[in-house]
C-alpha atoms as a PDB file:
ATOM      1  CA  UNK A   1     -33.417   0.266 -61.702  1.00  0.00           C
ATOM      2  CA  UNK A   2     -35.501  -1.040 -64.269  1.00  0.00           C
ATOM      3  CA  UNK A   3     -34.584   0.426 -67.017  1.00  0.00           C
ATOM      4  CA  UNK A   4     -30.631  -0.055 -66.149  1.00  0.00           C
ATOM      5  CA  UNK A   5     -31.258  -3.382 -66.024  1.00  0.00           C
ATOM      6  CA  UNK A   6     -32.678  -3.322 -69.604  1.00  0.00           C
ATOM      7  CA  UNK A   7     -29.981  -1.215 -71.074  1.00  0.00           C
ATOM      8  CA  UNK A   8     -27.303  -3.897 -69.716  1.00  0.00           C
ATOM      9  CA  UNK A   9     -28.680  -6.478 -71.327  1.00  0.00           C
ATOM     10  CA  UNK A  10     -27.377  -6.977 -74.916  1.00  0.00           C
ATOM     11  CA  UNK A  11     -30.239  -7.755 -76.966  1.00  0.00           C
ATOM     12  CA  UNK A  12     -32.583  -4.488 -75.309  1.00  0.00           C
ATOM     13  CA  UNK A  13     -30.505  -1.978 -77.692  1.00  0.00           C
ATOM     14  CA  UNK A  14     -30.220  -3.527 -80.978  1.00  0.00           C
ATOM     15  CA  UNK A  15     -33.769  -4.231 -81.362  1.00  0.00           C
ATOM     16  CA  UNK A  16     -34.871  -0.363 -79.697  1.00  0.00           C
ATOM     17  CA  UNK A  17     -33.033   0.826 -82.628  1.00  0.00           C
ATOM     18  CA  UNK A  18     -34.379  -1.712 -85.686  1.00  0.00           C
ATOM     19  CA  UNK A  19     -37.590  -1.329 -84.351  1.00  0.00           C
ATOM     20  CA  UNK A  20     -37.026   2.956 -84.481  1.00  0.00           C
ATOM     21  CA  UNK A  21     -35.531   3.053 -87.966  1.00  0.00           C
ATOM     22  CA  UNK A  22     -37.989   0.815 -89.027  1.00  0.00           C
ATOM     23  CA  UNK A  23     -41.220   3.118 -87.885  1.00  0.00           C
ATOM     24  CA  UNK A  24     -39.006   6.619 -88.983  1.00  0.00           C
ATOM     25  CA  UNK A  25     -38.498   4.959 -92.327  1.00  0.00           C
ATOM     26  CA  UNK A  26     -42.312   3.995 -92.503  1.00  0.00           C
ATOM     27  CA  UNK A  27     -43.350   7.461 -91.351  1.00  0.00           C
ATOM     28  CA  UNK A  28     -41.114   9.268 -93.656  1.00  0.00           C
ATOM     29  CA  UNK A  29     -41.771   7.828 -96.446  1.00  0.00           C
ATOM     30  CA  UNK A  30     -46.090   8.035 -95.002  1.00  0.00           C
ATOM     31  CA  UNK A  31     -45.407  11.721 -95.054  1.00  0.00           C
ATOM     32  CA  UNK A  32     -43.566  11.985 -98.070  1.00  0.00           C
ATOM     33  CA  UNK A  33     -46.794  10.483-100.246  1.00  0.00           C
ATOM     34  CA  UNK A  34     -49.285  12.303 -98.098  1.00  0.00           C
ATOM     35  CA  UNK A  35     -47.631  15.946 -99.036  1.00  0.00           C
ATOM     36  CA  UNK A  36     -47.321  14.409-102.499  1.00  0.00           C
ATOM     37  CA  UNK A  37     -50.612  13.423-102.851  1.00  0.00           C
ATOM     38  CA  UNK A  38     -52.675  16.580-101.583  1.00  0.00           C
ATOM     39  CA  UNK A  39     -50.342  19.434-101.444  1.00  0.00           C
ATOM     40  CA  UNK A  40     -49.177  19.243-105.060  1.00  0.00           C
ATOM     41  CA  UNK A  41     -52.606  19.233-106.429  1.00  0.00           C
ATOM     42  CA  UNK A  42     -54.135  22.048-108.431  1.00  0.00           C
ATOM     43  CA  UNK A  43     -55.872  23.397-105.561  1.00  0.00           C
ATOM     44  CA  UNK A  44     -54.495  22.042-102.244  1.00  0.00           C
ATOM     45  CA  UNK A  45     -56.225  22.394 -99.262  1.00  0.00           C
ATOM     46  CA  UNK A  46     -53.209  23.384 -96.242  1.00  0.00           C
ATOM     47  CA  UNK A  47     -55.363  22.728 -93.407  1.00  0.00           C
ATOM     48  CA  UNK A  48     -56.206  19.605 -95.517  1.00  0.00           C
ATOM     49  CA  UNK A  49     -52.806  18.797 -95.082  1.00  0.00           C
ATOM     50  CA  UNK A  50     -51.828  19.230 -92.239  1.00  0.00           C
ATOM     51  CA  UNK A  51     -54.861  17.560 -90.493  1.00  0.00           C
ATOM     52  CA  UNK A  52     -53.800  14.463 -92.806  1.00  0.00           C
ATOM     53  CA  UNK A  53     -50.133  14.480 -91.728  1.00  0.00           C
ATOM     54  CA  UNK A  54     -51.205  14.743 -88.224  1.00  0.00           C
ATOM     55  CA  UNK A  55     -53.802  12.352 -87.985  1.00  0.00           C
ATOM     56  CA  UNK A  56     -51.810   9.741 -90.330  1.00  0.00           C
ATOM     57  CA  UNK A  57     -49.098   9.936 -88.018  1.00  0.00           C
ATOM     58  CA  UNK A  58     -51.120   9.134 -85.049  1.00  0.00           C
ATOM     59  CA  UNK A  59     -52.861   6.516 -86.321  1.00  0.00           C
ATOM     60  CA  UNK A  60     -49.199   4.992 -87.626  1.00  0.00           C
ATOM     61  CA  UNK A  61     -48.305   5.870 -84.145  1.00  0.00           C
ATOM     62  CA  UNK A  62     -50.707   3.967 -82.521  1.00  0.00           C
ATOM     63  CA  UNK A  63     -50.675   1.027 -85.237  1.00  0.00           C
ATOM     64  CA  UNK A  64     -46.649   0.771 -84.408  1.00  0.00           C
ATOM     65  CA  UNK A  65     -46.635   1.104 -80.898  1.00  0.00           C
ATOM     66  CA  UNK A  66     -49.555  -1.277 -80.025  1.00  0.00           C
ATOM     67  CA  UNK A  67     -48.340  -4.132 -82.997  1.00  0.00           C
ATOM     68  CA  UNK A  68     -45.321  -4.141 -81.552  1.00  0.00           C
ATOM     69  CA  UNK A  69     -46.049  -4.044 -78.308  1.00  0.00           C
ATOM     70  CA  UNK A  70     -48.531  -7.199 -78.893  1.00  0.00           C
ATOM     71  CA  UNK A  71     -46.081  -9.358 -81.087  1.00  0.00           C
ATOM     72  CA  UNK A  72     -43.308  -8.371 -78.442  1.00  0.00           C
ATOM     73  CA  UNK A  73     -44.938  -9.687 -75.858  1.00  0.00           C
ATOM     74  CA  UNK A  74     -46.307 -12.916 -77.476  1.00  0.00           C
ATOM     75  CA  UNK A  75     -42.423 -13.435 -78.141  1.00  0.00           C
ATOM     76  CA  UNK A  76     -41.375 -13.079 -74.763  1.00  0.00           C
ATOM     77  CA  UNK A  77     -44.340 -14.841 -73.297  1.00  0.00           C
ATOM     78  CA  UNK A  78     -43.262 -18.480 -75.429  1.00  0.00           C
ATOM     79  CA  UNK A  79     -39.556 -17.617 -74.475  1.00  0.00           C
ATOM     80  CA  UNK A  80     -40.659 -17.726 -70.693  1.00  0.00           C
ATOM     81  CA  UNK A  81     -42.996 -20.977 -71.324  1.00  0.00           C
ATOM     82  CA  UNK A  82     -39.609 -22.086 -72.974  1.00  0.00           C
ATOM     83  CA  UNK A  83     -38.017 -21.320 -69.065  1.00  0.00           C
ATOM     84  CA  UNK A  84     -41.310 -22.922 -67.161  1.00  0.00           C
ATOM     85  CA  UNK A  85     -40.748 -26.255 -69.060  1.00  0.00           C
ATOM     86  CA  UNK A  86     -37.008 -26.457 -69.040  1.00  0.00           C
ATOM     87  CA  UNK A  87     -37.330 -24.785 -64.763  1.00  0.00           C
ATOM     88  CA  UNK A  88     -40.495 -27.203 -63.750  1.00  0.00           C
ATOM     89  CA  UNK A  89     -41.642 -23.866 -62.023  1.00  0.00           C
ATOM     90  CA  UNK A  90     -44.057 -21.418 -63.152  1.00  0.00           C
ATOM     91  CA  UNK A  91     -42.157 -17.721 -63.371  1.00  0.00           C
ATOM     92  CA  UNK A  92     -45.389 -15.299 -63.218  1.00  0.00           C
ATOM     93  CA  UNK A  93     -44.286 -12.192 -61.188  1.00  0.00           C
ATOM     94  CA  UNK A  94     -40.423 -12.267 -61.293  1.00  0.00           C
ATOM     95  CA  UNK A  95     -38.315  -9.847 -62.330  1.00  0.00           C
ATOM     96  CA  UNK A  96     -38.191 -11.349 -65.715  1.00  0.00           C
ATOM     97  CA  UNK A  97     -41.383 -11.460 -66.694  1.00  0.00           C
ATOM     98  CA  UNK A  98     -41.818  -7.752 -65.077  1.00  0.00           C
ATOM     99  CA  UNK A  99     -38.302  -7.006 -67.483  1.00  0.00           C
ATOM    100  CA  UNK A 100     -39.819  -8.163 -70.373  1.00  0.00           C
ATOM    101  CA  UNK A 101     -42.953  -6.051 -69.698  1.00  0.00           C
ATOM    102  CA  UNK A 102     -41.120  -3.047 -69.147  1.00  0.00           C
ATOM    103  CA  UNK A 103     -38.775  -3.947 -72.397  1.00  0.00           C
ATOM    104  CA  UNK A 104     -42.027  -4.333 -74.599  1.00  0.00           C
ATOM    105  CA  UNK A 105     -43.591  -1.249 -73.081  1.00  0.00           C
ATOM    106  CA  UNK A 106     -40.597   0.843 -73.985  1.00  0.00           C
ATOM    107  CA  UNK A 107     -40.741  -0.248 -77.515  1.00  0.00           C
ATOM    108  CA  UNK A 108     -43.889   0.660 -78.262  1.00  0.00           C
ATOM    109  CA  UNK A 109     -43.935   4.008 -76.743  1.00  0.00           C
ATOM    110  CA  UNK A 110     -40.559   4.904 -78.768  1.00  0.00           C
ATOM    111  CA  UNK A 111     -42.401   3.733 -81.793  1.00  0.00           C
ATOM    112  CA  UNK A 112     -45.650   5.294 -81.213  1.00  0.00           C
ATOM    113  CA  UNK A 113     -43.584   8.776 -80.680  1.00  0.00           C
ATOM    114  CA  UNK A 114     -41.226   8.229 -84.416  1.00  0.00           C
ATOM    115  CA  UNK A 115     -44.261   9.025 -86.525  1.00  0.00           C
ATOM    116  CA  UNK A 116     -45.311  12.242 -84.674  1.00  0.00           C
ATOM    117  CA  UNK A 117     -41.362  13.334 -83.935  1.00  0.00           C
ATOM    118  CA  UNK A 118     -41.142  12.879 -88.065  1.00  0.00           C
ATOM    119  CA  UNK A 119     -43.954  15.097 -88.633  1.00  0.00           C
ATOM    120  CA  UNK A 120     -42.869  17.537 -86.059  1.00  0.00           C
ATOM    121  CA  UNK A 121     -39.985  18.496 -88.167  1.00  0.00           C
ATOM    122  CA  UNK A 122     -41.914  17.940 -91.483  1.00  0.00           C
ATOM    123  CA  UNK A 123     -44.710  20.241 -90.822  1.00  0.00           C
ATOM    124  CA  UNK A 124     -42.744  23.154 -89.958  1.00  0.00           C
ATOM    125  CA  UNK A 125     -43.105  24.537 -93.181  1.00  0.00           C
ATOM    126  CA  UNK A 126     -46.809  24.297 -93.868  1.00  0.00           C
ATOM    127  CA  UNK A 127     -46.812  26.116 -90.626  1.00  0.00           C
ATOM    128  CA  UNK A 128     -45.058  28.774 -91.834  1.00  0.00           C
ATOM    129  CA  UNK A 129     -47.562  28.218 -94.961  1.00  0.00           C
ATOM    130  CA  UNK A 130     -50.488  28.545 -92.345  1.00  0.00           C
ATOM    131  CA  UNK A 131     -49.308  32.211 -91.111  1.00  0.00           C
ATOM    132  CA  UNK A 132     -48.679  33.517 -95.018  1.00  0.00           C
ATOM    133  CA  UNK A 133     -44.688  33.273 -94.146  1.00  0.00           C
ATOM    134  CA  UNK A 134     -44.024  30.777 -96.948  1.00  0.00           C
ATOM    135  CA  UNK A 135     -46.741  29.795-100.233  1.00  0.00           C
ATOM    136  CA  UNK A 136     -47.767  26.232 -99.812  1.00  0.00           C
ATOM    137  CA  UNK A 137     -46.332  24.583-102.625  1.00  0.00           C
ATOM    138  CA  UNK A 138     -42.642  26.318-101.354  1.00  0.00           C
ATOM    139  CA  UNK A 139     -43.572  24.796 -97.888  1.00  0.00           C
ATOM    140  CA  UNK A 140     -44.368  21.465 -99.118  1.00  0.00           C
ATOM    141  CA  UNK A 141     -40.945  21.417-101.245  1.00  0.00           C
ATOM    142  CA  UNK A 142     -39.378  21.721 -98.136  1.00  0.00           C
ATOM    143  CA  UNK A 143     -41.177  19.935 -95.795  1.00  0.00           C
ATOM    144  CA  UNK A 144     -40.020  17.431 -98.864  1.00  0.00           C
ATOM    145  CA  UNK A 145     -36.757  18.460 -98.373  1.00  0.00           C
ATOM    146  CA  UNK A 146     -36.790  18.239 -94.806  1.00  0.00           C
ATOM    147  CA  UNK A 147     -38.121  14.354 -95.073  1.00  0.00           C
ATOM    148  CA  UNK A 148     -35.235  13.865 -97.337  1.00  0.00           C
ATOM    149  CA  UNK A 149     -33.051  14.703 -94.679  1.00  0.00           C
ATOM    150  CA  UNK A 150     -34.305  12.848 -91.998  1.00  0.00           C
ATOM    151  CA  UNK A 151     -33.413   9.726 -94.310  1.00  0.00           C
ATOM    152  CA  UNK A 152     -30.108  11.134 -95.005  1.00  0.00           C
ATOM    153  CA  UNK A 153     -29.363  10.918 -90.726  1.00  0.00           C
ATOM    154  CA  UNK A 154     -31.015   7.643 -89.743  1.00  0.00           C
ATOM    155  CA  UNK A 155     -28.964   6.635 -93.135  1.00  0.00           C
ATOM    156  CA  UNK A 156     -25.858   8.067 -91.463  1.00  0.00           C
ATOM    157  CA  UNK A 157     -26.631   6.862 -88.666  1.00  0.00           C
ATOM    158  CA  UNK A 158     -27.396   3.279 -90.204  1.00  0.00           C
ATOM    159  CA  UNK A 159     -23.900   3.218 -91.349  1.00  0.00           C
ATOM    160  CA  UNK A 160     -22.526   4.588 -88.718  1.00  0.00           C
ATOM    161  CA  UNK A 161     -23.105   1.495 -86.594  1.00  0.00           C
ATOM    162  CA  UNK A 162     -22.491  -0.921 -89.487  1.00  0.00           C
ATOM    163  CA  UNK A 163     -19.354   0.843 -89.739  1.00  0.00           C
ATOM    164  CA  UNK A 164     -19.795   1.265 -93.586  1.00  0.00           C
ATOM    165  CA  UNK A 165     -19.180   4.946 -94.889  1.00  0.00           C
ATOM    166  CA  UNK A 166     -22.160   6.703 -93.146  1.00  0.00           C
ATOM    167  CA  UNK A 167     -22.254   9.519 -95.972  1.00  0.00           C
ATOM    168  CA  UNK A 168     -22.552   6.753 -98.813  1.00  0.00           C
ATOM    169  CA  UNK A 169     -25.396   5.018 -96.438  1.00  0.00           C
ATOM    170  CA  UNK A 170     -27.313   8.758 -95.996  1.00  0.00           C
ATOM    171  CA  UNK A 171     -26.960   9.346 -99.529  1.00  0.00           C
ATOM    172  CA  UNK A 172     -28.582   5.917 -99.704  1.00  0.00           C
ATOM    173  CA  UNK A 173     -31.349   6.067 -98.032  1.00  0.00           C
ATOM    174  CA  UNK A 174     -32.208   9.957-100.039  1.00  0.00           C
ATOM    175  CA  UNK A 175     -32.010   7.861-102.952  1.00  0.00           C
ATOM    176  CA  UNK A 176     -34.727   5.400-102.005  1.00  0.00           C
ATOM    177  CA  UNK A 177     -36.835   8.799-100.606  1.00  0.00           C
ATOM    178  CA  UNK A 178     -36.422  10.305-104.072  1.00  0.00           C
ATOM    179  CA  UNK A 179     -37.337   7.908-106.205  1.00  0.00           C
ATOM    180  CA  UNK A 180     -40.422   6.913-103.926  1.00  0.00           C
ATOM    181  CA  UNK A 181     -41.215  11.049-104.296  1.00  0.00           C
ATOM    182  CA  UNK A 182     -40.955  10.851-107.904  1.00  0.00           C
ATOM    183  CA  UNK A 183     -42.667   7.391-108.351  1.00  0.00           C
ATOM    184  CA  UNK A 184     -45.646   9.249-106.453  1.00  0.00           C
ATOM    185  CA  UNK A 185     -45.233  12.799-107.443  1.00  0.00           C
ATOM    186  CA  UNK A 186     -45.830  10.832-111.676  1.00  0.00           C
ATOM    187  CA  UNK A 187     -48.622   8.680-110.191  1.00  0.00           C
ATOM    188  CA  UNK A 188     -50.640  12.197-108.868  1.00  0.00           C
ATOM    189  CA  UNK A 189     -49.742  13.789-111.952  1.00  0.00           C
ATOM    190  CA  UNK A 190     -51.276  11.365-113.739  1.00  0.00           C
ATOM    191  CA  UNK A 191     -54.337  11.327-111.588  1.00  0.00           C
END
């Protein structure tokens, strides 16, 4: 009942999905410089790696889900001192207070999940690295690959609901991945 409520309410959706594409973006791009940075070395490390994907997406996880969770509700808490003033009548316990709880909850849980989904699907290949199925540099290429692509659909997506060309908005958003890959992929070089 709850969480119809919520999804009824016009202003629940549109900031569900800027806060998601936000924290996939973040994570991606997390991902991107963290395969960059130690599996492209002379001698990488795979279990090095993966344990740094893993825990940096956990720790982005919980960073997301518990900043937004706190700013969310300091925004809804002044809105409903907003209502007390304007009502004369505290509104502690109602159904909007327990709405906005819920709404803030729900947030941060969807944003403390984006990081680990995204490394879900970019991992798979160092997996397949960890078993001798694929050499680690041709798993991190396409665990690159695979981060690339996951830009390309929340690009599609993007413009999808902007009603732009979605394809031109995917290609986009692999543009920004690829130059942050080879703005960090020149920096490690370097190194």
């Amino acid at each position: 009942m709850k969480l119809d409520f919520l999804l009824k309410r016009g202003e629940f959706a549109p900031i569900l999905r800027r806060f998601f594409i936000n924290t996939l973006f973040d994570s991606t791009f997390m991902q991107m410089g963290i395969i960059i940075g130690s599996a492209f070395t002379v001698n990488p490390d795979l279990d090095l790696v993966m344990g740094t994907l893993v825990a940096s997406s956990i720790a982005l996880g919980i960073s997301t889900g518990v900043s937004i969770y706190e700013s969310e509700m300091l925004e809804r808490e002044s809105r409903i001192t907003e209502l007390e003033k304007v009502m004369f009548r505290k509104l502690d316990d109602t159904i909007l207070t327990e709405h906005h709880r819920t709404s803030a909850i729900i947030f941060s849980v969807i944003n403390l999940l984006t990081p680990l989904l995204c490394c879900a699907i970019v991992i798979i290949p160092l997996l397949f690295a960890s078993v001798n199925i694929l050499d680690i540099r041709t798993a991190s290429w396409i665990s690159i690959g695979l981060a690339l692509c996951i830009l390309f659909v929340a690009g599609t997506y993007m413009g999808r609901l902007g009603r732009k060309n979605p394809y031109l908005k995917g290609l986009r958003m692999v543009l920004f991945g690829a130059v942050a890959f080879v703005i960090g992929f020149a920096i490690q070089r370097l190194i």
